[in-house]
N, C-alpha and C. Protein backbone atom coordinates (compact mmCIF):
# COMPACT_ATOMS: atom_id res chain seq x y z
N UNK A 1 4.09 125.93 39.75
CA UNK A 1 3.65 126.52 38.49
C UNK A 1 3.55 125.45 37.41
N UNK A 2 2.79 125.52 36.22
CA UNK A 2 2.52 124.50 35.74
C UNK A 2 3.53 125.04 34.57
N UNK A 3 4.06 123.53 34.08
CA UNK A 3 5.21 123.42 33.03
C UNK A 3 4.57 123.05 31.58
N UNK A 4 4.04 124.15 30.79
CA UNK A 4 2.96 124.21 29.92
C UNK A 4 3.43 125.06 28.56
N UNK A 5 3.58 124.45 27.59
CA UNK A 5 3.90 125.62 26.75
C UNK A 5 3.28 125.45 25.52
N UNK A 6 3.27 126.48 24.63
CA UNK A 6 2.48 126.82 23.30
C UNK A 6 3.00 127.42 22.39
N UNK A 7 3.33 126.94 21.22
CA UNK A 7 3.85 127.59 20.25
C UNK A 7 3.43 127.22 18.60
N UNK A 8 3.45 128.08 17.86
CA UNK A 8 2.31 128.03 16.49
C UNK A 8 4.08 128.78 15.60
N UNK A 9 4.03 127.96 14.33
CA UNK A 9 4.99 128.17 13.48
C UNK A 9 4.58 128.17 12.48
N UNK A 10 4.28 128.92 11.28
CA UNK A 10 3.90 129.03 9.90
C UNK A 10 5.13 129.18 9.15
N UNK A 11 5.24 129.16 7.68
CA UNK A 11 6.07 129.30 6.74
C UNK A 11 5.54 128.71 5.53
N UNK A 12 5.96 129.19 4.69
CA UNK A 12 5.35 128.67 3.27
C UNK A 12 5.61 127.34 3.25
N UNK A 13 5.93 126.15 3.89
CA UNK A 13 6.20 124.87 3.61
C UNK A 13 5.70 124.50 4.40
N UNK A 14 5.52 125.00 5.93
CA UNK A 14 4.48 124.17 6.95
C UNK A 14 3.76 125.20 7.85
N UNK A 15 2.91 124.56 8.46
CA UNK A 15 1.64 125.18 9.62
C UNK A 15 1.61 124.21 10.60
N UNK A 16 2.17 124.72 11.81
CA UNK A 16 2.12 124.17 12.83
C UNK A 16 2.10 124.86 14.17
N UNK A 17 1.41 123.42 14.82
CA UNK A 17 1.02 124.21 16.31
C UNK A 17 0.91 123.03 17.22
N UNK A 18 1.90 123.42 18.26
CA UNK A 18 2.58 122.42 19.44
C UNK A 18 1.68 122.94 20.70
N UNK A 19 1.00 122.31 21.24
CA UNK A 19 0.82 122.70 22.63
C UNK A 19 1.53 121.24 23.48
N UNK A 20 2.68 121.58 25.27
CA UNK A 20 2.85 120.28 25.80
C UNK A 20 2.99 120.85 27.22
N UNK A 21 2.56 119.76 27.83
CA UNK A 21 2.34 119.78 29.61
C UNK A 21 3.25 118.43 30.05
N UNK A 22 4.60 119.29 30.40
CA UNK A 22 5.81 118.36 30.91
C UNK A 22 4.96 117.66 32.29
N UNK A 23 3.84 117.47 32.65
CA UNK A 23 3.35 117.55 33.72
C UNK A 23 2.15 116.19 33.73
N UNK A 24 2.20 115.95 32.51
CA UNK A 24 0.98 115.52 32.33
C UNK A 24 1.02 113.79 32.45
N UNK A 25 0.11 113.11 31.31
CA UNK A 25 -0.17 111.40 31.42
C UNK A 25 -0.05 110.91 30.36
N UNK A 26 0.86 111.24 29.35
CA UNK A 26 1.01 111.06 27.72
C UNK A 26 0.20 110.70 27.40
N UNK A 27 -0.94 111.96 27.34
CA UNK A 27 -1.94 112.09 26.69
C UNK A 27 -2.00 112.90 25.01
N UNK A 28 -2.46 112.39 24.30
CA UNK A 28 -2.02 113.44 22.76
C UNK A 28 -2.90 113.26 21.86
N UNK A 29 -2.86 114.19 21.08
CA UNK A 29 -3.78 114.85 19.84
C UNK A 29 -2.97 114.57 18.75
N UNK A 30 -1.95 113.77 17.74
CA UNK A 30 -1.41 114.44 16.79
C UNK A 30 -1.76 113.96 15.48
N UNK A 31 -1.68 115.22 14.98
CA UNK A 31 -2.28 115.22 12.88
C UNK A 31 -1.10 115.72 12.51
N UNK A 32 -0.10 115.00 11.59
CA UNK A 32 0.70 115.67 11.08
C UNK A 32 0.84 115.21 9.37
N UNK A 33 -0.44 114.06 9.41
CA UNK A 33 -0.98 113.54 7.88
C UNK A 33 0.43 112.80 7.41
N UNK A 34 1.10 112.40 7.80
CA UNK A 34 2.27 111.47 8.07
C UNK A 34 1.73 110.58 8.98
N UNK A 35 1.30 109.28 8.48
CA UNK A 35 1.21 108.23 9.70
C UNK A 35 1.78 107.43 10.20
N UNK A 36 3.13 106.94 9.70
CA UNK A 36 3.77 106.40 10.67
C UNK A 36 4.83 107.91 11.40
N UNK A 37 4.70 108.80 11.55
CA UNK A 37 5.16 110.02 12.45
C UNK A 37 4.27 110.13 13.38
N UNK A 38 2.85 109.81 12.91
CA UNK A 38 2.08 110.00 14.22
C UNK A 38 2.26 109.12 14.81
N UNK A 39 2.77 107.86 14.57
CA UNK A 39 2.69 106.96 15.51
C UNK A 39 3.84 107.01 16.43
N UNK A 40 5.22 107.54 15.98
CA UNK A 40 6.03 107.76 16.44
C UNK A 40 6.14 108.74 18.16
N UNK A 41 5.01 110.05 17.06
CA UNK A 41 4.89 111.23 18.41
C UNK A 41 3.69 110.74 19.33
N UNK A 42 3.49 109.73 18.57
CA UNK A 42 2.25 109.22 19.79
C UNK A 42 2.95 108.49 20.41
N UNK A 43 3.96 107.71 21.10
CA UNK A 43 4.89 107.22 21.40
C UNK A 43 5.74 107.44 22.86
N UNK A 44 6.33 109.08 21.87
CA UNK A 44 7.17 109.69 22.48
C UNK A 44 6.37 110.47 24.09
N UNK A 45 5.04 111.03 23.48
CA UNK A 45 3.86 111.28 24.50
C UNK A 45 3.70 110.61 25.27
N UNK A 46 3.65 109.44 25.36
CA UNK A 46 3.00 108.43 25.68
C UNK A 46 3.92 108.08 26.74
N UNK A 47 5.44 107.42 26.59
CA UNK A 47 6.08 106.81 27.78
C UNK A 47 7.41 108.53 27.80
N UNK A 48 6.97 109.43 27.45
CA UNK A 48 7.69 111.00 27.81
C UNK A 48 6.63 111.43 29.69
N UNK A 49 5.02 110.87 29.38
CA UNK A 49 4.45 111.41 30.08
C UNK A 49 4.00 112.61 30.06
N UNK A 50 4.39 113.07 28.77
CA UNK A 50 4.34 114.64 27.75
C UNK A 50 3.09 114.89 27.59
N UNK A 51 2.51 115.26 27.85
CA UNK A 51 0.87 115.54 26.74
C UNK A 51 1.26 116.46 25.77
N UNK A 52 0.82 115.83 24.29
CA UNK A 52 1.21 116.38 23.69
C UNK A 52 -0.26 116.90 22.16
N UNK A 53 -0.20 117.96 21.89
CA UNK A 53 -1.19 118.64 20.95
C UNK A 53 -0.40 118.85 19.88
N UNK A 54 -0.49 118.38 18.90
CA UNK A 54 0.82 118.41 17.89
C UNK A 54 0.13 118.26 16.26
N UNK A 55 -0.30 119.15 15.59
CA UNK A 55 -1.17 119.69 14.00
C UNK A 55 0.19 120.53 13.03
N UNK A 56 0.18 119.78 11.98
CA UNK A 56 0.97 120.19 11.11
C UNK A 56 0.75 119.87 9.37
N UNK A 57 0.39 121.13 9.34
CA UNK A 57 0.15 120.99 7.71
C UNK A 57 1.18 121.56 7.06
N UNK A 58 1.56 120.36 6.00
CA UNK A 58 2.93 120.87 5.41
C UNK A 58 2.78 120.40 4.31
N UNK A 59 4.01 120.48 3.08
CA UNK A 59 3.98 120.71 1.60
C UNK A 59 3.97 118.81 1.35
N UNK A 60 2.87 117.81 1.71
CA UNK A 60 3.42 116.63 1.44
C UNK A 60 3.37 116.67 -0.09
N UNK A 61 3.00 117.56 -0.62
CA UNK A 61 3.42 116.88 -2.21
C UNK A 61 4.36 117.22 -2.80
N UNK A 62 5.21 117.76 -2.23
CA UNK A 62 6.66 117.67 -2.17
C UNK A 62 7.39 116.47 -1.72
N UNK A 63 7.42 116.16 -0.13
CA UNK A 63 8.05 114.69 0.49
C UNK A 63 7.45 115.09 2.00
N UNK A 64 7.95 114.84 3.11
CA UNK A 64 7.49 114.87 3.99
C UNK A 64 8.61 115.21 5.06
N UNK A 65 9.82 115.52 4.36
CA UNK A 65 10.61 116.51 5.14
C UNK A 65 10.58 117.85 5.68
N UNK A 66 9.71 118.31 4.94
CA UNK A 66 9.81 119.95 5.67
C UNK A 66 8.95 119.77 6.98
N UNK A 67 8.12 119.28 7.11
CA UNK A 67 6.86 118.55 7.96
C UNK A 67 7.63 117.72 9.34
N UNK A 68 8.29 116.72 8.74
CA UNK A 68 8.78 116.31 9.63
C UNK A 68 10.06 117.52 10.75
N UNK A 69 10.90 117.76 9.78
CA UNK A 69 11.65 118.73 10.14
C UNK A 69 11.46 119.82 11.17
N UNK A 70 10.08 120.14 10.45
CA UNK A 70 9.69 121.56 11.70
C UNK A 70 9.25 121.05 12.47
N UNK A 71 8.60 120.29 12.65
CA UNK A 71 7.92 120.01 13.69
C UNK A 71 8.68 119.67 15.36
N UNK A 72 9.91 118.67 14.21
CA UNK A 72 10.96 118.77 15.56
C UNK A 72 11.26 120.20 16.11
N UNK A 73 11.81 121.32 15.34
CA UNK A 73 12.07 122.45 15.57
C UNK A 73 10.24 123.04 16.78
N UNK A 74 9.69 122.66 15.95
CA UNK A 74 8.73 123.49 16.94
C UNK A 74 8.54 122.42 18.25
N UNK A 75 8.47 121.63 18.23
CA UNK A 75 7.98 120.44 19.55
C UNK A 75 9.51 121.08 20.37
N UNK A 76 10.63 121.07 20.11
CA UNK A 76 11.69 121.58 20.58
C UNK A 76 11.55 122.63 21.82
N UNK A 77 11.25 123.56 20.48
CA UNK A 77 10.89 124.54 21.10
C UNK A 77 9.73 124.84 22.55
N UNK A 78 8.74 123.99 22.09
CA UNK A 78 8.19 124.38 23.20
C UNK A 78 8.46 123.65 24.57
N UNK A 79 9.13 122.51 24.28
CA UNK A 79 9.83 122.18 25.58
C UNK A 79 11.02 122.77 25.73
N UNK A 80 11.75 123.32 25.46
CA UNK A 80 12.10 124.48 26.38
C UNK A 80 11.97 125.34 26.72
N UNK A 81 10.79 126.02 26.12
CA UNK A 81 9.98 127.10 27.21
C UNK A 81 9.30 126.48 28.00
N UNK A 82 8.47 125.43 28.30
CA UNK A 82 8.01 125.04 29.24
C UNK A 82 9.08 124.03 30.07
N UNK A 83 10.24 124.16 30.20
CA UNK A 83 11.23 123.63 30.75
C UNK A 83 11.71 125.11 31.87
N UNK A 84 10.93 126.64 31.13
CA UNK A 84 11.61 127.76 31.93
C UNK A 84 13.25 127.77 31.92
N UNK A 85 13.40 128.34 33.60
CA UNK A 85 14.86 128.19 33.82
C UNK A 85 15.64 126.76 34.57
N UNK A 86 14.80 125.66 34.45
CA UNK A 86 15.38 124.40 34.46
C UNK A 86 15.00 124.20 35.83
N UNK A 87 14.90 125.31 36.95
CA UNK A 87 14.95 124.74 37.92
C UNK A 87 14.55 123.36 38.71
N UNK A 88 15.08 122.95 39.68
CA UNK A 88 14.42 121.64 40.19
C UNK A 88 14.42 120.02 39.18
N UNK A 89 15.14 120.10 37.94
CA UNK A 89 14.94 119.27 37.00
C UNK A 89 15.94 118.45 37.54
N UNK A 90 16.06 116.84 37.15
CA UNK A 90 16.75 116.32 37.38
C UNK A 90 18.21 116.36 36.17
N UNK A 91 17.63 116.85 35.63
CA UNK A 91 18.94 117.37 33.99
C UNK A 91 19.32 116.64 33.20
N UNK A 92 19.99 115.20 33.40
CA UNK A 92 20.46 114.12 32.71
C UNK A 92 19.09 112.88 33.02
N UNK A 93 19.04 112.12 31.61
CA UNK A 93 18.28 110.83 31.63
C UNK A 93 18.98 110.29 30.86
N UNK A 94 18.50 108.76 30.91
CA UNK A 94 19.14 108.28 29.76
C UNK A 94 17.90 106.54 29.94
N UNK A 95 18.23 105.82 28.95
CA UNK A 95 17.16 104.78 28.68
C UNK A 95 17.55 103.84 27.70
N UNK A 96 17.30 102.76 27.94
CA UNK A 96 17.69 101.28 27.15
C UNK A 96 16.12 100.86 26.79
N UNK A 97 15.60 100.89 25.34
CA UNK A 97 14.62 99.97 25.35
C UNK A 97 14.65 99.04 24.03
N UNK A 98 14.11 98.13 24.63
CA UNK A 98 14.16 97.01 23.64
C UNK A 98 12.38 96.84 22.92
N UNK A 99 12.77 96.72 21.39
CA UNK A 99 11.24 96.68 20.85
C UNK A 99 12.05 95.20 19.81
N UNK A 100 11.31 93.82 20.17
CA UNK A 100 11.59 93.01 19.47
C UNK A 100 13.21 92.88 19.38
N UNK A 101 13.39 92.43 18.22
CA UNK A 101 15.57 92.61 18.34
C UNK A 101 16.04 93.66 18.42
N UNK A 102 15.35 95.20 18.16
CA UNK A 102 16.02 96.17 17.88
C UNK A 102 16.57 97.00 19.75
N UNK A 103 17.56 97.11 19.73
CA UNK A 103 17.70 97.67 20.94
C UNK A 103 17.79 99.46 20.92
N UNK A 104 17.20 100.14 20.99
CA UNK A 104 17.51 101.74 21.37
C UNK A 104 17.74 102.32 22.92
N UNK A 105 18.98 103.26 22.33
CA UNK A 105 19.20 103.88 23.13
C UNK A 105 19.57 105.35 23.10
N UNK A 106 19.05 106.00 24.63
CA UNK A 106 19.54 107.46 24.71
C UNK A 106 19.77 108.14 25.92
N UNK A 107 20.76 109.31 25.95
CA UNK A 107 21.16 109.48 26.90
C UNK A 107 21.45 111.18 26.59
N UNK A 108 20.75 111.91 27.12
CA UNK A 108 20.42 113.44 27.45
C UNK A 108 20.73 113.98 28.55
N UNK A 109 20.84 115.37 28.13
CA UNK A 109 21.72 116.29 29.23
C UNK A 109 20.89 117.71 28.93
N UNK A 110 19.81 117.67 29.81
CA UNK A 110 19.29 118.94 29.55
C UNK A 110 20.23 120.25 29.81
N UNK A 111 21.02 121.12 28.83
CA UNK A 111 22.14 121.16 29.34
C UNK A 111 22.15 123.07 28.82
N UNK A 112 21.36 123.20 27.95
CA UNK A 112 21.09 124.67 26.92
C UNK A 112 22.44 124.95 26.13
N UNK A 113 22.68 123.21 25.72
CA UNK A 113 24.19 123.22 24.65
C UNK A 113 23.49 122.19 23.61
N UNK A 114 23.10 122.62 22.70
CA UNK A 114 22.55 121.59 21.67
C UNK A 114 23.46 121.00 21.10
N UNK A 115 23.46 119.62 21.56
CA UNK A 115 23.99 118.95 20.53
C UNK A 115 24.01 117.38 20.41
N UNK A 116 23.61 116.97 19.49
CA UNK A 116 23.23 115.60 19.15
C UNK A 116 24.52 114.72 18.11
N UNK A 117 24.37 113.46 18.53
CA UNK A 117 25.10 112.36 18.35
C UNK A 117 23.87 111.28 17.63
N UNK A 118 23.76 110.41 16.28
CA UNK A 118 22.68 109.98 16.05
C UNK A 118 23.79 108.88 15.66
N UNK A 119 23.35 107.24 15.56
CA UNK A 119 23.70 106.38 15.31
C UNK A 119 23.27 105.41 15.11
N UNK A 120 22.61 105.01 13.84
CA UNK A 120 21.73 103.67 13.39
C UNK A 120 21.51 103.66 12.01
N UNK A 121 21.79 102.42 11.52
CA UNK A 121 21.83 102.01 9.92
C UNK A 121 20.73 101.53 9.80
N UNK A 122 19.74 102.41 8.79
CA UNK A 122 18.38 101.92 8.34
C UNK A 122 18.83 101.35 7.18
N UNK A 123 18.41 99.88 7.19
CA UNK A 123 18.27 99.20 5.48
C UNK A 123 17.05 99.30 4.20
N UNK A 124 16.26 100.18 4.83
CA UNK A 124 15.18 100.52 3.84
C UNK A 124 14.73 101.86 3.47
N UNK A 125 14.15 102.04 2.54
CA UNK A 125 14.37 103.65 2.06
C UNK A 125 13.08 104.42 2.94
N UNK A 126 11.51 103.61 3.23
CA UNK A 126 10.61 104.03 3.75
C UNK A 126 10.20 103.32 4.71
N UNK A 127 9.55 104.05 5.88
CA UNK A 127 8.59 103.52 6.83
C UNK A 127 7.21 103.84 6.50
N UNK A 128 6.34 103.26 5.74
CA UNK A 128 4.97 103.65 5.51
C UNK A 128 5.84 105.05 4.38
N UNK A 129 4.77 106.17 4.50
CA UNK A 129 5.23 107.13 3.72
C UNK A 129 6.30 108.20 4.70
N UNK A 130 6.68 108.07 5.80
CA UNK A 130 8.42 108.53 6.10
C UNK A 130 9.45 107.77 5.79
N UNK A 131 10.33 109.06 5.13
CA UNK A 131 12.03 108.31 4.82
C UNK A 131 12.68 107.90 6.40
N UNK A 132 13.44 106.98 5.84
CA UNK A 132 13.97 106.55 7.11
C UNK A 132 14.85 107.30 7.66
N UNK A 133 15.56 108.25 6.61
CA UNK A 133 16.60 109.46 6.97
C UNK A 133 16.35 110.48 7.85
N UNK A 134 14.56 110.35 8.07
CA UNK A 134 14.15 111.87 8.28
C UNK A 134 13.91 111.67 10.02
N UNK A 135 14.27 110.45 10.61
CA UNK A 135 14.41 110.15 11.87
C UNK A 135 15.32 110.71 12.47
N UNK A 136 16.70 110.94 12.25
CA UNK A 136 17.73 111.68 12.61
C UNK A 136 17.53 113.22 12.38
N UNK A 137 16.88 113.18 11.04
CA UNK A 137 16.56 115.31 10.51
C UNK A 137 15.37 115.09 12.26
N UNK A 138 14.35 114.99 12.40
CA UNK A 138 13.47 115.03 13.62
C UNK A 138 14.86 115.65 14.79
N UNK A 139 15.30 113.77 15.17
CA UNK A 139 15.94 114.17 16.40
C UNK A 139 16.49 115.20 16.62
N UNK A 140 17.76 115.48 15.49
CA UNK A 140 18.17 117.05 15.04
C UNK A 140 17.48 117.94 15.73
N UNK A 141 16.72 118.12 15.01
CA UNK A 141 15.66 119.54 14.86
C UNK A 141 14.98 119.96 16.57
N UNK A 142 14.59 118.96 16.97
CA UNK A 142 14.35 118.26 18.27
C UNK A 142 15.20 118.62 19.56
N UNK A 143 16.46 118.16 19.39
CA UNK A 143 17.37 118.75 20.50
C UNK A 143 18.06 119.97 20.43
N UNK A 144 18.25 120.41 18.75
CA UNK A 144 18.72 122.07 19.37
C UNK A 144 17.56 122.65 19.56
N UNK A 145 16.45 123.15 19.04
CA UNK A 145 15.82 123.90 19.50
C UNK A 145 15.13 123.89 20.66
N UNK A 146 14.73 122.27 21.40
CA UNK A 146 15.05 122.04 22.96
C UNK A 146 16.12 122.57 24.24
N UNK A 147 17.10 122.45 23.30
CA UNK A 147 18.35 122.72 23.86
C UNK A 147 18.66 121.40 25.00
N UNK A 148 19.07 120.06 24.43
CA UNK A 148 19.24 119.15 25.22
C UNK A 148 20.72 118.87 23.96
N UNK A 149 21.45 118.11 24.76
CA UNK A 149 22.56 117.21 24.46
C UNK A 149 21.82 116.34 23.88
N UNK A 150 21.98 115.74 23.51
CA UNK A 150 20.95 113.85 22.70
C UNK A 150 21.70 112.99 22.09
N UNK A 151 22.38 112.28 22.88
CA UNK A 151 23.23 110.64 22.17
C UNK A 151 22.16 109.69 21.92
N UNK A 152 21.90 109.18 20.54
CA UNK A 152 20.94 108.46 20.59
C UNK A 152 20.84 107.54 19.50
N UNK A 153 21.13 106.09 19.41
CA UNK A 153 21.43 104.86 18.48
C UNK A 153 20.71 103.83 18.72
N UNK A 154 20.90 103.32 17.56
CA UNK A 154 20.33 101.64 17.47
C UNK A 154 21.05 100.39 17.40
N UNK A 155 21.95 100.10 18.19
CA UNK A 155 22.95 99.12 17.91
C UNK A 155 22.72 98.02 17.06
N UNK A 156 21.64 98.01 17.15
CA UNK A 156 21.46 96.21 16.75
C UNK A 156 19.82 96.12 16.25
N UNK A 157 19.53 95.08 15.30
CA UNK A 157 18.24 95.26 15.22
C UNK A 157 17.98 94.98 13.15
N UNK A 158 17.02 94.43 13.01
CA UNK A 158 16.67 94.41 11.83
C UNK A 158 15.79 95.15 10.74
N UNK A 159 14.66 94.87 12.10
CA UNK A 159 13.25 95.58 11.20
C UNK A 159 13.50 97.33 11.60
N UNK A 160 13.18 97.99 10.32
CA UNK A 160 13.52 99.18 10.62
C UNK A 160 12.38 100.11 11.27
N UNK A 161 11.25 99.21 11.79
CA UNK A 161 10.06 100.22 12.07
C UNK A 161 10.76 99.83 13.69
N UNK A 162 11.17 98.99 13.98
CA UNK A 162 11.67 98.59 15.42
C UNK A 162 12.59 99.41 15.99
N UNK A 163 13.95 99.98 14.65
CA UNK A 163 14.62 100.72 15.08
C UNK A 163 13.95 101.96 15.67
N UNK A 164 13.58 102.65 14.82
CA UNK A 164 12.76 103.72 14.88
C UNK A 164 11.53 103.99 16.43
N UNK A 165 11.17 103.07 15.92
CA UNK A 165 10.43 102.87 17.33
C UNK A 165 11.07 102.87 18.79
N UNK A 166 11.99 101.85 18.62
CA UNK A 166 12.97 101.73 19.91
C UNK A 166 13.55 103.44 20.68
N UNK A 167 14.56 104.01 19.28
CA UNK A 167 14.74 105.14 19.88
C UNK A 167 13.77 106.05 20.10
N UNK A 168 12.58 106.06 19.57
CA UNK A 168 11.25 107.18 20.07
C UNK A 168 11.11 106.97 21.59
N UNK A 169 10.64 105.75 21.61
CA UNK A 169 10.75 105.27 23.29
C UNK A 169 11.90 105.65 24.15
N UNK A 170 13.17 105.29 24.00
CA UNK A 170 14.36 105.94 24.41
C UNK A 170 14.32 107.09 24.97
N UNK A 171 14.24 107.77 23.56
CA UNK A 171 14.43 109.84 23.98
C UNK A 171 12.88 109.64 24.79
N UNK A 172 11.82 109.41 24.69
CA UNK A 172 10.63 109.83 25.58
C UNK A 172 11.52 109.03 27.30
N UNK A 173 11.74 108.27 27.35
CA UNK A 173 11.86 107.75 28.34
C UNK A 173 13.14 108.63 29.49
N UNK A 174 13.92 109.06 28.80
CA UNK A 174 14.92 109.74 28.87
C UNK A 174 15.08 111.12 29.36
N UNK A 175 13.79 111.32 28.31
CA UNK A 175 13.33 112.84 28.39
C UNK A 175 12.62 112.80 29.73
N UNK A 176 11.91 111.93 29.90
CA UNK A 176 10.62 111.60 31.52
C UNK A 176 11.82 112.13 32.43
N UNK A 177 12.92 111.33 32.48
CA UNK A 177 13.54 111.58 33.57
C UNK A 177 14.44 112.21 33.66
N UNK A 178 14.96 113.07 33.08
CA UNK A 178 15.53 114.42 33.02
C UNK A 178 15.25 115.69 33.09
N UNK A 179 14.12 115.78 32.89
CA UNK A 179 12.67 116.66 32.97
C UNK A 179 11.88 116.49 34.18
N UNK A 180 12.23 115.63 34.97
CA UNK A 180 11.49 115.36 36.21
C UNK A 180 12.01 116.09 37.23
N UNK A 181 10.82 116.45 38.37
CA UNK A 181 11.95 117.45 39.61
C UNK A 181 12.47 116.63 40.40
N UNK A 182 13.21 117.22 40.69
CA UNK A 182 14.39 116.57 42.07
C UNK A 182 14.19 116.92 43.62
N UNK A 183 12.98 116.61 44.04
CA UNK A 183 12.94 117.45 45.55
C UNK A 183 13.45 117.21 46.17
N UNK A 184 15.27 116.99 45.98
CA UNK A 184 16.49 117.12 46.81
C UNK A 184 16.98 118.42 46.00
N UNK A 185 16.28 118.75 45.16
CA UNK A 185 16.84 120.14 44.15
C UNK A 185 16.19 120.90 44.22
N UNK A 186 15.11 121.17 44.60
CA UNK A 186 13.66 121.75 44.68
C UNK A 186 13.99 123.21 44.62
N UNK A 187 14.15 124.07 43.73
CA UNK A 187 14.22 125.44 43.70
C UNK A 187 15.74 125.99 43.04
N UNK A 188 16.69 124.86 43.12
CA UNK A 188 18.37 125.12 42.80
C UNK A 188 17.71 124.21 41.19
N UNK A 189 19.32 124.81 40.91
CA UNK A 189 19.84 124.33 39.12
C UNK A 189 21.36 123.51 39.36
N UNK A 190 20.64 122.17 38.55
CA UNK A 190 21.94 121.43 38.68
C UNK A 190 22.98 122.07 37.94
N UNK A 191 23.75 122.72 38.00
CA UNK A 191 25.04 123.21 37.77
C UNK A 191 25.96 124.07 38.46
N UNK A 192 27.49 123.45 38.31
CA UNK A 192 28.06 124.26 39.03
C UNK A 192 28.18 125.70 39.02
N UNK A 193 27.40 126.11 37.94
CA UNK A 193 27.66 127.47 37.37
C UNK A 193 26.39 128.09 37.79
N UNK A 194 25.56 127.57 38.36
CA UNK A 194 24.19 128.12 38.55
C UNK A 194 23.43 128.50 37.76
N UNK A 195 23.48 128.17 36.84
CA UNK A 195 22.41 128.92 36.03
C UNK A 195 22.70 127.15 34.72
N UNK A 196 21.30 126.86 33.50
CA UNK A 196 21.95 126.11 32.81
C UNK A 196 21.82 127.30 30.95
């Protein structure tokens, strides 16, 4: 069955609409009129193996938090409906990547227990027109409504588009392989409890 999902979120602060194929060649569409975010979710698509359709019109003349924010919430979301009931997944990933000095890392537990661990000191207030704060509000937003565990830092590193970058790659990389089937699992759920 194909691992495909769709979901459209309105609210007076944003308009958005996620389509993603856990299945696919990180292939992607995204307008979220934030450009260094698109470059980010173009990224995450990209070495996730995600295809990702990702349009979001939101209040930028306000800031670019509500925008950023939902979007995690909705991209979330639709990977875990197109995640179903987990079956066959390999459940845990995790990933070391290096962009220039900055090293990122992450380590996920597709687990339907949200909860995230974020760890990296940005020294600058903006990336292009995103706050650098609003990288952690994303991840946030991102793993509960996914419903993944998400440890995910920058130990080391200067330039802050590197940090940033590094962990996008990370969680995509992470995500690839935790999200991937196990045809030593092929039809079972990794847990002792059977069900996740």
């Amino acid at each position: 069955m194909p691992r495909t999902a769709e979901i459209t979120r309105k609210t007076k602060e944003t308009d958005i609409a996620v389509k993603v194929d856990l299945d696919g060649k990180g292939i992607s569409r995204i307008d979220t009129g934030i450009g260094f975010f698109d470059h980010m979710l173009t990224a995450l698509s990209k070495h996730s193996g995600i295809d990702m359709d990702i349009t979001c019109r939101g209040d930028l003349q306000v800031d670019a938090h509500h925008s950023i924010e939902d979007t995690g919430i909705v991209l979330g979301q639709a990977v875990n409906k197109a995640l179903g009931d987990m079956t066959g997944i390999r459940r845990y990933g995790s990933a070391m990547i290096p962009m220039d000095e900055a090293l990122g890392q992450a380590v996920i537990d597709v687990s339907g227990r949200p909860f995230i661990v974020f760890d990296c000191a940005f020294t600058a207030d903006m990336m292009g027109a995103m706050d650098t704060q609003l990288v952690e509000e994303f991840m946030r937003s991102f793993a509960y409504n996914a419903g993944i565990t998400l440890h995910i830092s920058c130990p080391y590193g200067t330039n802050d588009h590197h940090k940033a970058e590094a962990m996008f790659k990370a969680l995509a990389r992470a995500l690839r392989e935790a999200t991937e089937i196990d045809p030593r699992f092929e039809g079972e759920v990794i847990s002792t409890k059977g069900i996740i």
